[in-house]
N, C-alpha and C. Protein backbone atom coordinates (compact mmCIF):
# COMPACT_ATOMS: atom_id res chain seq x y z
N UNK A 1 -71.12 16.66 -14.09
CA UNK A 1 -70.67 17.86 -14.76
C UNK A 1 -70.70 19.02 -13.77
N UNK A 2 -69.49 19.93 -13.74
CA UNK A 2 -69.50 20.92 -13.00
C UNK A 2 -70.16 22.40 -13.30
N UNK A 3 -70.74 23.25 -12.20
CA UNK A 3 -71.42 24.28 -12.94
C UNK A 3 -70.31 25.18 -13.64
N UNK A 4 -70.20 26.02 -14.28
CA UNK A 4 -69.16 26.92 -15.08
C UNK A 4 -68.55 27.95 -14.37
N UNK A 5 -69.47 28.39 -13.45
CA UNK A 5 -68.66 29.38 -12.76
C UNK A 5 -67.94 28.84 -11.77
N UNK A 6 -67.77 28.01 -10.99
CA UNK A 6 -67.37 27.23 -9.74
C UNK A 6 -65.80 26.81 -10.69
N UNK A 7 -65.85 26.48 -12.00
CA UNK A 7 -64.91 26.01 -13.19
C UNK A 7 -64.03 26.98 -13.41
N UNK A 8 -65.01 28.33 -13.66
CA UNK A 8 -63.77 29.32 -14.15
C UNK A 8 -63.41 29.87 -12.78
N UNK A 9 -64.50 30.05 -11.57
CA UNK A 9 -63.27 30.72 -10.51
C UNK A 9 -62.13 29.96 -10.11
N UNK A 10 -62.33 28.22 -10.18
CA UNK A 10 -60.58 27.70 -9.97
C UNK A 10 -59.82 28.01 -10.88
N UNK A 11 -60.04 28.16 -12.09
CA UNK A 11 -59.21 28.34 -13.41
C UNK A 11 -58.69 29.59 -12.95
N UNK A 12 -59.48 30.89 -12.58
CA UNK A 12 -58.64 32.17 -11.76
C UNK A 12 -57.78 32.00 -11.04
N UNK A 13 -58.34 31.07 -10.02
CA UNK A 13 -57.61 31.50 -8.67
C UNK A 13 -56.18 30.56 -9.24
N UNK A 14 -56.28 29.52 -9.69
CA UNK A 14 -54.95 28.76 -10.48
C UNK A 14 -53.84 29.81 -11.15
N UNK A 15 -54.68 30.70 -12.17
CA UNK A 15 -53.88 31.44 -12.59
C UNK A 15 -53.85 32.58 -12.16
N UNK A 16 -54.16 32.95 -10.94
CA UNK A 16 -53.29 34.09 -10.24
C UNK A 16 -52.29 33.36 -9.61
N UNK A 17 -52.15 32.39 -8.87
CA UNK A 17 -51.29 32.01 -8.44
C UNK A 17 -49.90 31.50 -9.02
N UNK A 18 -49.73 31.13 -10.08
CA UNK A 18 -49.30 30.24 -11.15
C UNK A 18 -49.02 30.68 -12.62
N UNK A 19 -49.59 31.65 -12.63
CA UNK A 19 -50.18 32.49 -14.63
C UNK A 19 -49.05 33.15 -14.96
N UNK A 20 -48.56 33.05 -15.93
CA UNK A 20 -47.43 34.54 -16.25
C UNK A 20 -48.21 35.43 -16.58
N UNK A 21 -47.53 36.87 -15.46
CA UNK A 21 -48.47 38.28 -15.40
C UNK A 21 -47.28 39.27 -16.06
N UNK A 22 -47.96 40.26 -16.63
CA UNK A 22 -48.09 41.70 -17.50
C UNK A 22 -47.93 42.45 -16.53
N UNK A 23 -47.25 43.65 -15.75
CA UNK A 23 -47.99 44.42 -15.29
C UNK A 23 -47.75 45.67 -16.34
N UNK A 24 -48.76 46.32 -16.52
CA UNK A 24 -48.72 47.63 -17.43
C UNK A 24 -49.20 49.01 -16.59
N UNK A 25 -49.08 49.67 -17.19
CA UNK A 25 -49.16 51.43 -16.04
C UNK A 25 -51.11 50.86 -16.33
N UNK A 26 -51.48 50.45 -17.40
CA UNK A 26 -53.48 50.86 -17.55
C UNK A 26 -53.80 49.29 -17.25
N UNK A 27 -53.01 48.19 -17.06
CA UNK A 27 -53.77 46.83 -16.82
C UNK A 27 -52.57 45.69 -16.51
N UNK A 28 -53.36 44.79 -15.71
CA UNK A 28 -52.16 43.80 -15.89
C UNK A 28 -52.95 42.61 -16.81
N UNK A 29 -52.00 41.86 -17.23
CA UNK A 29 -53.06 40.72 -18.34
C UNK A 29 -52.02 39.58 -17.75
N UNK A 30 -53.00 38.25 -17.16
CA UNK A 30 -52.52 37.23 -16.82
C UNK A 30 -53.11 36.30 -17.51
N UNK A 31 -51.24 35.50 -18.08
CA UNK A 31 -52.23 34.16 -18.90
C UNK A 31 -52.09 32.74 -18.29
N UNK A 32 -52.94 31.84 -18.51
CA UNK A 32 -52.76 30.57 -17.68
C UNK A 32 -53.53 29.35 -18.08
N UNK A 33 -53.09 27.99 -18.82
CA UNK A 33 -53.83 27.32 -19.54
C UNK A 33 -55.03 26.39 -19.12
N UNK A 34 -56.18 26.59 -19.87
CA UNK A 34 -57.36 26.01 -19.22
C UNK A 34 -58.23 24.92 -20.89
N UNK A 35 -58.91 24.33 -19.96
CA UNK A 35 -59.54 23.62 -21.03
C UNK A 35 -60.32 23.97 -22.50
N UNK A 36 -60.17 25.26 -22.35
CA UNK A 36 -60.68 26.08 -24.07
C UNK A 36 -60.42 27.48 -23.40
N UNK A 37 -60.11 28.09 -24.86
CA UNK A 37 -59.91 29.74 -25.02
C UNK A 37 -60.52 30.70 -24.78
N UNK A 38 -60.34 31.38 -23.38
CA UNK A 38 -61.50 32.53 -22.76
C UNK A 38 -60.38 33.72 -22.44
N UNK A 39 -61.39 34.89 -23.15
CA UNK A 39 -60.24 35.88 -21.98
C UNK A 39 -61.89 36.81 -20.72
N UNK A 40 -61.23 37.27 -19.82
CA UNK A 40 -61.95 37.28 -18.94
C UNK A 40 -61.46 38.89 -18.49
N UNK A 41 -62.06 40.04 -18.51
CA UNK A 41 -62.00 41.12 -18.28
C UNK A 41 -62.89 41.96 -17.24
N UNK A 42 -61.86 41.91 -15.95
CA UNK A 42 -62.06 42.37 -14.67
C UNK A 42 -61.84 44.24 -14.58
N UNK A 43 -63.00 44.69 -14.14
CA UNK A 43 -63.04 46.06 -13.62
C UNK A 43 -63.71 46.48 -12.44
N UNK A 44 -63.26 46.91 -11.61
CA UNK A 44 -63.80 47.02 -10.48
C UNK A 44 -64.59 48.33 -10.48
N UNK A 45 -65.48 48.55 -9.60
CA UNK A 45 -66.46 49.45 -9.33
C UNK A 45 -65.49 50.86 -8.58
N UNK A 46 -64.63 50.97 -8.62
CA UNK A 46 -63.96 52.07 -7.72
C UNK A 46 -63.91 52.49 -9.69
N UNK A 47 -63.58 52.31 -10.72
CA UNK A 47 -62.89 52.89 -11.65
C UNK A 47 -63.78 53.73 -12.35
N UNK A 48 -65.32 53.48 -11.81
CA UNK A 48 -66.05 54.36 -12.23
C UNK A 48 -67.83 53.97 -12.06
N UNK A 49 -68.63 54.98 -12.59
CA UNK A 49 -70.25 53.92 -13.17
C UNK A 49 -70.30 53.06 -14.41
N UNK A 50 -70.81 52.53 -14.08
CA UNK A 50 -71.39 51.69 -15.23
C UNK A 50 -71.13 51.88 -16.75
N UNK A 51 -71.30 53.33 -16.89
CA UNK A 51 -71.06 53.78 -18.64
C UNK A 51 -69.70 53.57 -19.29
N UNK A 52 -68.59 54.11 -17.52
CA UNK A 52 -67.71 54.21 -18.23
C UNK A 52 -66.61 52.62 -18.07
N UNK A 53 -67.45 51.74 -17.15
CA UNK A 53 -66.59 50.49 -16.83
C UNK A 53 -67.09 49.30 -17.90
N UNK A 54 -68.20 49.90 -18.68
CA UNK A 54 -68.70 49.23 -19.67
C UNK A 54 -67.83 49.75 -20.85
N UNK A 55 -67.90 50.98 -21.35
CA UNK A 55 -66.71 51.57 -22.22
C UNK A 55 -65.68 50.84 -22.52
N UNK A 56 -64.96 50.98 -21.41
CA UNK A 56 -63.65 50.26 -21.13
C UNK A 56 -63.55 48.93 -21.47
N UNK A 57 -64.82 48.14 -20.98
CA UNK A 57 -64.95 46.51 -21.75
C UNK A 57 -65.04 46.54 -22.82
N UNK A 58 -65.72 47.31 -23.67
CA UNK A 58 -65.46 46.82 -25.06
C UNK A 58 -64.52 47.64 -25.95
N UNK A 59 -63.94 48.67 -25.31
CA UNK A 59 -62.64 48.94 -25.90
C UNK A 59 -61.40 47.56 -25.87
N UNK A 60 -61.47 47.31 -24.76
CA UNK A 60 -60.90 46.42 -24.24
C UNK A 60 -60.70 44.88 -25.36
N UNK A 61 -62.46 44.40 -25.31
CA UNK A 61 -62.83 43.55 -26.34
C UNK A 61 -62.42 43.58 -27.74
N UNK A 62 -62.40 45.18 -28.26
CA UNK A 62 -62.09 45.14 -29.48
C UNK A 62 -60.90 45.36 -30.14
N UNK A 63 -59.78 45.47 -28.76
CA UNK A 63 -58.44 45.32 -29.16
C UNK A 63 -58.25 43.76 -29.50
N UNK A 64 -58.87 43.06 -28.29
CA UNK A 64 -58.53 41.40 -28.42
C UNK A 64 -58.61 40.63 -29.17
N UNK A 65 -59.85 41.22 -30.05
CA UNK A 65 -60.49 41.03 -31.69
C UNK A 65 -59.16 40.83 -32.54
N UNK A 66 -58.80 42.45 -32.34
CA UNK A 66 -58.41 43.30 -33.60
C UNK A 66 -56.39 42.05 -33.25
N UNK A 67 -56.09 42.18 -32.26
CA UNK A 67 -54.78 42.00 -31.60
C UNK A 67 -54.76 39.91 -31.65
N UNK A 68 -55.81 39.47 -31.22
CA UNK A 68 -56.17 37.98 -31.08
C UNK A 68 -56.56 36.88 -32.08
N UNK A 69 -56.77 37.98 -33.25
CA UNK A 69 -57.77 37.08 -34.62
C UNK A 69 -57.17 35.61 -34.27
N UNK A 70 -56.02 35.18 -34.85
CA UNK A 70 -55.57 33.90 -34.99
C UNK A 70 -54.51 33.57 -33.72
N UNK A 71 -55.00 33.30 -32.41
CA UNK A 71 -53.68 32.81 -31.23
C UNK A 71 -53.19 31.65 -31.77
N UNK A 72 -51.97 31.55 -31.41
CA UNK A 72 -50.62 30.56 -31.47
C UNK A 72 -51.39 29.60 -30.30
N UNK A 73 -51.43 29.79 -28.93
CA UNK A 73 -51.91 28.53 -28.12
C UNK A 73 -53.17 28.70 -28.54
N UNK A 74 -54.43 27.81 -28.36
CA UNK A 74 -55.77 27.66 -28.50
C UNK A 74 -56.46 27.66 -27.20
N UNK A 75 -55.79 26.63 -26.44
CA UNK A 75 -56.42 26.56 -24.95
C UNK A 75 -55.48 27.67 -24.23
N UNK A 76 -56.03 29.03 -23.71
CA UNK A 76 -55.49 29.64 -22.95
C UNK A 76 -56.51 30.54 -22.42
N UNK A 77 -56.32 30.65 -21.32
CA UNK A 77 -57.11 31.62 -20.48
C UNK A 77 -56.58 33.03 -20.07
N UNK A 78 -57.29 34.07 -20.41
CA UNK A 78 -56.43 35.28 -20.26
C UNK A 78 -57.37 36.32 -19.40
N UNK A 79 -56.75 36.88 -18.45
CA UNK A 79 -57.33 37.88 -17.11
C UNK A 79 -56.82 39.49 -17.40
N UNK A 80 -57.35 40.29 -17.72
CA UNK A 80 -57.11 41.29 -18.06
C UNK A 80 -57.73 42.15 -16.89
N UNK A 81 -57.11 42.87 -15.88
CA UNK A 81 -57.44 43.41 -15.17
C UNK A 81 -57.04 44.85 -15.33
N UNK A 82 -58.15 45.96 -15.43
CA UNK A 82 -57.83 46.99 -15.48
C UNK A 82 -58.07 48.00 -14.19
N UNK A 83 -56.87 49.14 -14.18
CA UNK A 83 -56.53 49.85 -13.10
C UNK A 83 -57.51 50.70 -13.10
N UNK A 84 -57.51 51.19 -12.06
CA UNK A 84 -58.85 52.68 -11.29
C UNK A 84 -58.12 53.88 -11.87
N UNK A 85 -56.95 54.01 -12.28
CA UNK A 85 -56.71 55.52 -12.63
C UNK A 85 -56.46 55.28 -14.04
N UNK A 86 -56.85 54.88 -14.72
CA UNK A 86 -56.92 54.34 -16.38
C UNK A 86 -58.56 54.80 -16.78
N UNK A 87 -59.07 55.73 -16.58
CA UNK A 87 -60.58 55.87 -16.82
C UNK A 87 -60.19 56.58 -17.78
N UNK A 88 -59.18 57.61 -18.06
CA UNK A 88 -59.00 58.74 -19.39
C UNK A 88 -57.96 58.15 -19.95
N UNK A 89 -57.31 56.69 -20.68
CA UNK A 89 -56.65 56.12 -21.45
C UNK A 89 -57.45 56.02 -22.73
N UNK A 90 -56.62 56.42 -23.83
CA UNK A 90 -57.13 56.67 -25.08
C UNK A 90 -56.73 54.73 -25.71
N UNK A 91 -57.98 54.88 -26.89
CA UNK A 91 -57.69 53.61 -27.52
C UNK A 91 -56.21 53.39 -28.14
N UNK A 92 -55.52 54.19 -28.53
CA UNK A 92 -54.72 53.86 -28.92
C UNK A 92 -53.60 53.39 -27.86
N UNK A 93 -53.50 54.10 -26.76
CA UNK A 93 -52.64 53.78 -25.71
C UNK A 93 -52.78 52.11 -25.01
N UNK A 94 -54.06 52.24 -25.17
CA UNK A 94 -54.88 50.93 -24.75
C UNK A 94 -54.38 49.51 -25.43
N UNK A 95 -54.43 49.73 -26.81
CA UNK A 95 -53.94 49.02 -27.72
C UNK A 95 -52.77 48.93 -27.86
N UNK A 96 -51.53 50.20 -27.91
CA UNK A 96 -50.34 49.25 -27.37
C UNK A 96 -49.72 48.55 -26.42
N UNK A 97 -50.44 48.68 -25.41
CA UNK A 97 -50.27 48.25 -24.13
C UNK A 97 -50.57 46.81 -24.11
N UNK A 98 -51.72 46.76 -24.79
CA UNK A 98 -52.40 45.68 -24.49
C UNK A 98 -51.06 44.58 -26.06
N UNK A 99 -50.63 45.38 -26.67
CA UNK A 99 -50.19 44.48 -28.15
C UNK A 99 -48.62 44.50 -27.38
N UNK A 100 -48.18 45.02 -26.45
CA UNK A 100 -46.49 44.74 -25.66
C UNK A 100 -46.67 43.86 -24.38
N UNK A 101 -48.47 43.94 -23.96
CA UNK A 101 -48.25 42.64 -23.05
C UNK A 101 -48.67 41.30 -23.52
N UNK A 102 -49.60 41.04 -24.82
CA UNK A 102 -49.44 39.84 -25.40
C UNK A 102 -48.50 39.53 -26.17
N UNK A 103 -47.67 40.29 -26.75
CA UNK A 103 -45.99 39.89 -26.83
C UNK A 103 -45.18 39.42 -26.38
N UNK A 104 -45.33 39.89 -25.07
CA UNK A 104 -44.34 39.56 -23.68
C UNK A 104 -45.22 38.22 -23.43
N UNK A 105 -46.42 38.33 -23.62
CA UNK A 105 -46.69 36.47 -22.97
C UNK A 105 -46.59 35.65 -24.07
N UNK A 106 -46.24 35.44 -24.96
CA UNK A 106 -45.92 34.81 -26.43
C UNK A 106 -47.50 34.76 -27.00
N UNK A 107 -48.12 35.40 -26.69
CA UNK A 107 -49.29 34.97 -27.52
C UNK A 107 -49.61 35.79 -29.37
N UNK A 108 -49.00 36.56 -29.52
CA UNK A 108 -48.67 36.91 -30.80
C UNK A 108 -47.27 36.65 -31.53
């Protein structure tokens, strides 16, 4: 059995290479199919401290909730990478962004 992280960084690096990508002005969201349903939400340390790159994750989280209840594929892996000049994006902006790039990847 393999350890999990060694699992999901090929499952990344697969689907950067390979994934159909989003790009949006506040994130790009890449999807790419893996052995069960994860989404995986990348922020880098340039976009801010801690309070506000944590913020952002569970704004983030609770669109995926609110936007994800029931997915059409089951096994899919999804990379949500958010931009450094997206620190003052309001939830709502967040949320359509995020509901025109899981559109565009058929996942709603």
């Amino acid at each position: 059995m393999s350890r999990p992280n060694l699992r999901l960084r090929r499952e990344l690096g697969k689907i950067r290479k390979e994934g159909s990508i989003f790009r949006g002005k506040y994130c790009h969201v890449r999807l790419g199919n893996t052995s069960e349903q994860q989404v995986v939400i990348s922020v880098r340390k340039k976009f801010g401290g801690s309070v506000e790159r944590n913020f952002i994750r569970r704004q983030i989280r609770a669109v995926c909730r609110e936007l994800l209840g029931s997915l059409k594929t089951s096994k899919c892996l999804l990379l949500i990478s958010v931009g450094d000049h997206s620190y003052r994006v309001s939830y709502q902006e967040l949320e359509k962004e995020l509901a025109v790039a899981f559109q565009f990847l058929g996942l709603t």
